[in-house]
C-alpha atoms as a PDB file:
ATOM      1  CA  UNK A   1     137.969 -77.958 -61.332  1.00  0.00           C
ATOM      2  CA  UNK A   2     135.150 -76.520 -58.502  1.00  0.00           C
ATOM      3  CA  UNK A   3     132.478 -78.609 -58.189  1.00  0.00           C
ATOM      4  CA  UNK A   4     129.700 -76.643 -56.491  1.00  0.00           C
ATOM      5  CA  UNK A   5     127.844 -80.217 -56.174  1.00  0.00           C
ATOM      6  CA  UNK A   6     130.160 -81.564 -53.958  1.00  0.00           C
ATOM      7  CA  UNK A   7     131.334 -78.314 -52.266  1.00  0.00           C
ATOM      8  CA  UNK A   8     127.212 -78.239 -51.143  1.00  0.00           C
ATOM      9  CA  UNK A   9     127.577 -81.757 -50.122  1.00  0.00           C
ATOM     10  CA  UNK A  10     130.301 -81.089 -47.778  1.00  0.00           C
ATOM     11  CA  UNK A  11     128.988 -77.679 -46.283  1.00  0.00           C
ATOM     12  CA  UNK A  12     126.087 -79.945 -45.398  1.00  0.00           C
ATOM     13  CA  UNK A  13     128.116 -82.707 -43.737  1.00  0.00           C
ATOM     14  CA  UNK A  14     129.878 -79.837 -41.519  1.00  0.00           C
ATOM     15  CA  UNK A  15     126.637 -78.378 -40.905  1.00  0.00           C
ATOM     16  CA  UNK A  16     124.799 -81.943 -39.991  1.00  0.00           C
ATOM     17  CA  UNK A  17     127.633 -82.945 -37.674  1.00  0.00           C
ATOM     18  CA  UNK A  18     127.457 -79.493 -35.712  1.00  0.00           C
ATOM     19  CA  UNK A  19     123.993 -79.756 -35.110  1.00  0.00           C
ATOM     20  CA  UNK A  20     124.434 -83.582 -34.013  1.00  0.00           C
ATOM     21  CA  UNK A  21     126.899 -82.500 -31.377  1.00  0.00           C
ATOM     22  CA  UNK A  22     125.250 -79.166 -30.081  1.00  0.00           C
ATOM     23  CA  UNK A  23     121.450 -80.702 -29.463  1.00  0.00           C
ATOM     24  CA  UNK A  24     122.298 -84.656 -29.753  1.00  0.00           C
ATOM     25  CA  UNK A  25     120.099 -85.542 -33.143  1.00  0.00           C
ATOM     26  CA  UNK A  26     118.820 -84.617 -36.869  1.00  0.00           C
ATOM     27  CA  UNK A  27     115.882 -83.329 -36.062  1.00  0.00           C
ATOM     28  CA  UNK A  28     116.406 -80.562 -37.830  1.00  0.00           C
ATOM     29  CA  UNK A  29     113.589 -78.158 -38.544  1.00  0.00           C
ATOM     30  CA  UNK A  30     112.770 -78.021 -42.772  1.00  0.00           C
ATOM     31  CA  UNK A  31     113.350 -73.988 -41.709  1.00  0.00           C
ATOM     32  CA  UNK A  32     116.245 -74.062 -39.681  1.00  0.00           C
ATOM     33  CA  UNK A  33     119.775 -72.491 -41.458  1.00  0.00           C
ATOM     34  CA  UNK A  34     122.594 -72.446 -39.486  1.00  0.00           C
ATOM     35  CA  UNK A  35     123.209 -69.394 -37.507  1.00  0.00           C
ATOM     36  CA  UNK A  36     125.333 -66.252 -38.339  1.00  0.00           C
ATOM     37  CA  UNK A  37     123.711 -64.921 -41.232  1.00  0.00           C
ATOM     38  CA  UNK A  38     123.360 -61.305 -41.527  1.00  0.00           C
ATOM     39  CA  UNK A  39     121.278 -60.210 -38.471  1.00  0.00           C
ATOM     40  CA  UNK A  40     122.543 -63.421 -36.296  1.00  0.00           C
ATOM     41  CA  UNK A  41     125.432 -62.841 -34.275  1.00  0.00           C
ATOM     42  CA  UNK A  42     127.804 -66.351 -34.900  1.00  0.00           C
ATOM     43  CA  UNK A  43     129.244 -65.822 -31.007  1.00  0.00           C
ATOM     44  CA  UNK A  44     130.332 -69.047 -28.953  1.00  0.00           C
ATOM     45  CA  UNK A  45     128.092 -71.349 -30.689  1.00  0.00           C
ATOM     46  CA  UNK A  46     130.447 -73.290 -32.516  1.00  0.00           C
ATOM     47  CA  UNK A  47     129.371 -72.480 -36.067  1.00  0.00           C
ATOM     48  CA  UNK A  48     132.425 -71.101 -38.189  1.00  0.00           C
ATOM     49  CA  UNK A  49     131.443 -68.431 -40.299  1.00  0.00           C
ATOM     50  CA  UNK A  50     132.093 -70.288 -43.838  1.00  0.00           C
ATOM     51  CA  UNK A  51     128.577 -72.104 -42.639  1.00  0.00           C
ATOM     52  CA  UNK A  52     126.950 -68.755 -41.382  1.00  0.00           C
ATOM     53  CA  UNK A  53     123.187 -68.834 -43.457  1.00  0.00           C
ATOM     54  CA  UNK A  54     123.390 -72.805 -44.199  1.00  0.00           C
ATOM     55  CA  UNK A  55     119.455 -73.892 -44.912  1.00  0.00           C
ATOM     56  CA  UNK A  56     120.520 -77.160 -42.947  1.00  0.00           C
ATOM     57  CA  UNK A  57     117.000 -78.405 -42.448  1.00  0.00           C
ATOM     58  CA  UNK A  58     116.158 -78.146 -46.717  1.00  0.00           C
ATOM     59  CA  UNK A  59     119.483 -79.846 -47.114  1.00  0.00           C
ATOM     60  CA  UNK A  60     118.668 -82.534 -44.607  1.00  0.00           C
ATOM     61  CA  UNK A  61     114.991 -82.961 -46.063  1.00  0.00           C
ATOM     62  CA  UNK A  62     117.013 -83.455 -49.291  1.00  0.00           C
ATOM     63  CA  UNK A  63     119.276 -86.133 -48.424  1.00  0.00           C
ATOM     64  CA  UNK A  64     116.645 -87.725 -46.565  1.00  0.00           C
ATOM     65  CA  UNK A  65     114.309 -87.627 -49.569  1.00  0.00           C
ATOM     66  CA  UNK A  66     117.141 -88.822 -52.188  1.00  0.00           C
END
């Protein structure tokens, strides 16, 4: 059975530990998805493209908050 909860909840954790290595803290902007979208090239950054679009600051603001 898919649990979209928990598949979230991992995307997140992928997302959150990228962004720790790349600029060295959380302090993600409430804005900030992860890059790679539609108009964002994904290039060298380090972001694979199952992440590409990842509102990474809401879901940090959310964990935070809960």
């Amino acid at each position: 059975m898919v649990n979209p909860e928990h598949e979230h909840w991992r995307r997140g954790i992928e997302a959150a530990s990228i962004y720790v290595r790349e600029h060295g803290d959380l302090k993600v902007p409430f804005t900030y998805r992860v890059p790679g979208g539609q108009d964002q090239a994904v290039g060298g950054e380090g972001w694979p493209a199952s992440l590409a679009g990842f509102p990474l600051g809401q879901w940090i603001a959310d964990a935070r908050r809960f």
